[in-house]
C-alpha atoms as a PDB file:
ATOM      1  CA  UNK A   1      93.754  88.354  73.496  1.00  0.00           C
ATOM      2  CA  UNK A   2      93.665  90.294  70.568  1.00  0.00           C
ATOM      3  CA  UNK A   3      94.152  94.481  71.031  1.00  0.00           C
ATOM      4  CA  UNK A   4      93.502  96.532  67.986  1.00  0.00           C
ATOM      5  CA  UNK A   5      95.761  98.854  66.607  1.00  0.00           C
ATOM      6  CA  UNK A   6      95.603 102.454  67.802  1.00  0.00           C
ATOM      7  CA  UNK A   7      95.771 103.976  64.590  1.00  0.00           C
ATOM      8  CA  UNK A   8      94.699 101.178  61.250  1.00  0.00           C
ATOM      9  CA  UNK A   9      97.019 100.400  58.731  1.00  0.00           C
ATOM     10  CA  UNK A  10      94.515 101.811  56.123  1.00  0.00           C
ATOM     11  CA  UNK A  11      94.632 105.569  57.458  1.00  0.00           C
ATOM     12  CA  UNK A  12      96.502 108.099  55.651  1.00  0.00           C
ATOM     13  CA  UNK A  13      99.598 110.359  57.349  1.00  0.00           C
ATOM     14  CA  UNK A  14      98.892 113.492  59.019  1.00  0.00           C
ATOM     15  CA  UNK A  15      99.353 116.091  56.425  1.00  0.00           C
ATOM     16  CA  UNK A  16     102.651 118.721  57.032  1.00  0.00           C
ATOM     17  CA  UNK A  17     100.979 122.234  57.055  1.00  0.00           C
ATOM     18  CA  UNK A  18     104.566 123.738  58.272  1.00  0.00           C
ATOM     19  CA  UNK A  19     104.525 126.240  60.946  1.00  0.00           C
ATOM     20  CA  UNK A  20     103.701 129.715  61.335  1.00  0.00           C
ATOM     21  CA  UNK A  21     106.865 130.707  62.860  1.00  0.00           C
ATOM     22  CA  UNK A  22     108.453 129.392  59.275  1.00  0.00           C
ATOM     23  CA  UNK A  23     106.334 132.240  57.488  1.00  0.00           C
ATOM     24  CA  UNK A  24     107.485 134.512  60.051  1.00  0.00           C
ATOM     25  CA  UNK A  25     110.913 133.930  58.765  1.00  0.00           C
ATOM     26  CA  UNK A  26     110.278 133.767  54.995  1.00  0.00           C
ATOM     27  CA  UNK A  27     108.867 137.798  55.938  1.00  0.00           C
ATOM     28  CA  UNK A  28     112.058 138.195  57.577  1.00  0.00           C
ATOM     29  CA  UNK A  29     114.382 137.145  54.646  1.00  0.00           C
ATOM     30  CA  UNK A  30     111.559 139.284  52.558  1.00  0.00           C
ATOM     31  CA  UNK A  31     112.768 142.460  53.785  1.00  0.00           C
ATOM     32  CA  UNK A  32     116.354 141.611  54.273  1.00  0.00           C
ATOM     33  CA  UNK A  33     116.433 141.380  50.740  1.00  0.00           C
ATOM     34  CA  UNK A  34     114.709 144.978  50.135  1.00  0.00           C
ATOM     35  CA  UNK A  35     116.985 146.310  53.282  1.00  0.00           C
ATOM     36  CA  UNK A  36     120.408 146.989  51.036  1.00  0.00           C
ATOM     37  CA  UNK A  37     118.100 148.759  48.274  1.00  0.00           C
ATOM     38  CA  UNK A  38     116.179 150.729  50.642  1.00  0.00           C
ATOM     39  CA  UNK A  39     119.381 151.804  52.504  1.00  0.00           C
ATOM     40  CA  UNK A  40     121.022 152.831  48.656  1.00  0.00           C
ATOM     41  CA  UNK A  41     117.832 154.987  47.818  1.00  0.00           C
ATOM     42  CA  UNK A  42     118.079 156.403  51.289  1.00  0.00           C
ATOM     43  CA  UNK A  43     121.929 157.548  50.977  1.00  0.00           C
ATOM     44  CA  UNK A  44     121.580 158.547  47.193  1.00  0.00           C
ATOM     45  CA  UNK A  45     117.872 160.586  47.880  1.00  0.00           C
ATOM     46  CA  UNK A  46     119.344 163.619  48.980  1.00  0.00           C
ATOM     47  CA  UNK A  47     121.293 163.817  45.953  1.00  0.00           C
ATOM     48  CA  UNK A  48     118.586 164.414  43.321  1.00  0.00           C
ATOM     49  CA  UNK A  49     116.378 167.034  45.239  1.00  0.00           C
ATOM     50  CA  UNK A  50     113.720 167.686  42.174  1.00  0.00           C
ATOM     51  CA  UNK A  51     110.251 169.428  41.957  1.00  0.00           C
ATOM     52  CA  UNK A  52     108.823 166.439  42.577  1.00  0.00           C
ATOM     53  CA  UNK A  53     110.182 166.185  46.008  1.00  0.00           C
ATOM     54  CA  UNK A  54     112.054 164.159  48.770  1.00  0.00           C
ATOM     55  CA  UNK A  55     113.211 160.957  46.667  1.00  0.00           C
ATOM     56  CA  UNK A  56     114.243 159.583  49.961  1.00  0.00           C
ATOM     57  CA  UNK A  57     110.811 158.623  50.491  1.00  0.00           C
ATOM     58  CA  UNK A  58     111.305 155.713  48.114  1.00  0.00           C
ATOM     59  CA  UNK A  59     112.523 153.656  50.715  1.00  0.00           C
ATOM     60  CA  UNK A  60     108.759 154.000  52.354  1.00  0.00           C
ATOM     61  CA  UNK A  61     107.585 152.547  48.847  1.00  0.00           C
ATOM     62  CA  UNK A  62     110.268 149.886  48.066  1.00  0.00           C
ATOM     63  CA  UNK A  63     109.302 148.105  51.789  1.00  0.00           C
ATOM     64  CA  UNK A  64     105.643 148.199  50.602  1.00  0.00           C
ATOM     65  CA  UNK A  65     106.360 147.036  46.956  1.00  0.00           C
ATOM     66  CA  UNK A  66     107.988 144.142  48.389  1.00  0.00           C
ATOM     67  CA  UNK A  67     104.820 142.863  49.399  1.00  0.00           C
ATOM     68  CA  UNK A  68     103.758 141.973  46.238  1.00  0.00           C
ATOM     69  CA  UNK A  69     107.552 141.554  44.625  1.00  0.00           C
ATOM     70  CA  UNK A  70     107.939 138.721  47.488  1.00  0.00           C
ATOM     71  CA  UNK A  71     105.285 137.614  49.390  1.00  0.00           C
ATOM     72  CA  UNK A  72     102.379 137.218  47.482  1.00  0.00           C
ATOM     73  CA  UNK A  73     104.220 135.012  45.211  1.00  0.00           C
ATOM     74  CA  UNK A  74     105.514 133.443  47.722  1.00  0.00           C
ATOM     75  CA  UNK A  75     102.022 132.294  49.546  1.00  0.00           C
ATOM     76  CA  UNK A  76     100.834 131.208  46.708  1.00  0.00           C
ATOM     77  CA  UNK A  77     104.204 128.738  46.646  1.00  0.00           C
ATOM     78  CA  UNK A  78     103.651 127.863  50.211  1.00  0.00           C
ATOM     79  CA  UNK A  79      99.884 127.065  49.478  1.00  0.00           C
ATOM     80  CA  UNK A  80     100.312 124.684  46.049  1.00  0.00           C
ATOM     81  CA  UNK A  81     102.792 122.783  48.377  1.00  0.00           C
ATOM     82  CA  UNK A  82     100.255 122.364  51.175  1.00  0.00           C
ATOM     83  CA  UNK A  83     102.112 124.846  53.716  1.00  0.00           C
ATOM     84  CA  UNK A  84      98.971 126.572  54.808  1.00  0.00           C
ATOM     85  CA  UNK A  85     100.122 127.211  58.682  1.00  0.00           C
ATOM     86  CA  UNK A  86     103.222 128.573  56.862  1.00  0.00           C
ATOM     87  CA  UNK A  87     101.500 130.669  55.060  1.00  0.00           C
ATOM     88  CA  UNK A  88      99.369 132.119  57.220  1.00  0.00           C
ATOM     89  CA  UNK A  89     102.471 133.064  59.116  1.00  0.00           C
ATOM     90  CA  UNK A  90     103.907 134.584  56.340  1.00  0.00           C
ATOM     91  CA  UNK A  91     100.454 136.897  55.883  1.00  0.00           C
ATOM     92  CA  UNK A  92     100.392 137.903  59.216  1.00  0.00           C
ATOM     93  CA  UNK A  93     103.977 139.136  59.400  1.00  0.00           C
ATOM     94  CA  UNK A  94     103.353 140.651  56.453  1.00  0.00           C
ATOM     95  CA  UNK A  95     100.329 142.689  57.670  1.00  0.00           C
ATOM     96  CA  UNK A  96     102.354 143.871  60.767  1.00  0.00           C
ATOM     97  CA  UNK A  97     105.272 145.102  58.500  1.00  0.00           C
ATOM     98  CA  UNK A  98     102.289 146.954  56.538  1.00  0.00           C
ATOM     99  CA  UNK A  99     101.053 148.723  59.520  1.00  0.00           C
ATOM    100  CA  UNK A 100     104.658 149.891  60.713  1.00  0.00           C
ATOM    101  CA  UNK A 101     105.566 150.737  56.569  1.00  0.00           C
ATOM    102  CA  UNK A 102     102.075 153.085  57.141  1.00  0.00           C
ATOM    103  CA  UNK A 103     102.619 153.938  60.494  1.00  0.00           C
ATOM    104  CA  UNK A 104     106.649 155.328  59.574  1.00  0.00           C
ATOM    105  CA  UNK A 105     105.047 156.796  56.678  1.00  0.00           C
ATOM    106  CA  UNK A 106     102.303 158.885  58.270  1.00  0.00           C
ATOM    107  CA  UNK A 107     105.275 159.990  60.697  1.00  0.00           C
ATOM    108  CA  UNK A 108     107.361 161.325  58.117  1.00  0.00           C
ATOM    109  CA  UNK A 109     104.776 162.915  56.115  1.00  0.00           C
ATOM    110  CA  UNK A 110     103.667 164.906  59.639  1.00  0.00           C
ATOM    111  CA  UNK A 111     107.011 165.955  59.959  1.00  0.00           C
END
């Protein structure tokens, strides 16, 4: 008795989309790389006090700049591979560190 094969020899591989926890990371690495700079502008800020204000607040700029320094680029390297789920974890992530960048923001602006 002849059983077919579950899955025919003719059928092409399941494609590798990566994993949304992977984009999470590549966000992660993102702003460990803008970290030291943001930390230097922080430290150096109160040093050049000038009419146009708090240079400190920089640091509130550079961690939204590296959105599009870093990931934009970045998705659309993930997507011409075919890392979609990756990608989509890297947007998300990337959203939630633009909501806490504008959330710190509006905080130090009210204070």
């Amino acid at each position: 008795m002849n059983t077919p094969d579950p899955i025919p020899p003719s059928s092409p591989a399941p494609s590798d989309r990566g994993y949304w926890g992977a984009g999470v990371a590549w966000m992660f690495a993102c702003v460990a790389m803008v970290a030291p700079l943001g930390f230097v502008v922080a430290v150096i800020g109160p040093l050049f006090n000038s009419e146009l204000g708090y240079a400190g607040i920089g640091v509130w700029v550079l961690f939204g700049l590296s959105q599009f320094v870093f990931v934009i680029p970045l998705v659309i390297w993930l997507h011409r591979r075919g890392k979609r789920d990756t990608a989509l974890g890297l947007w998300i992530s990337a959203g939630v560190v633009l909501l806490l960048n504008g959330a710190c923001s509006g905080l130090m602006v009210a204070l």
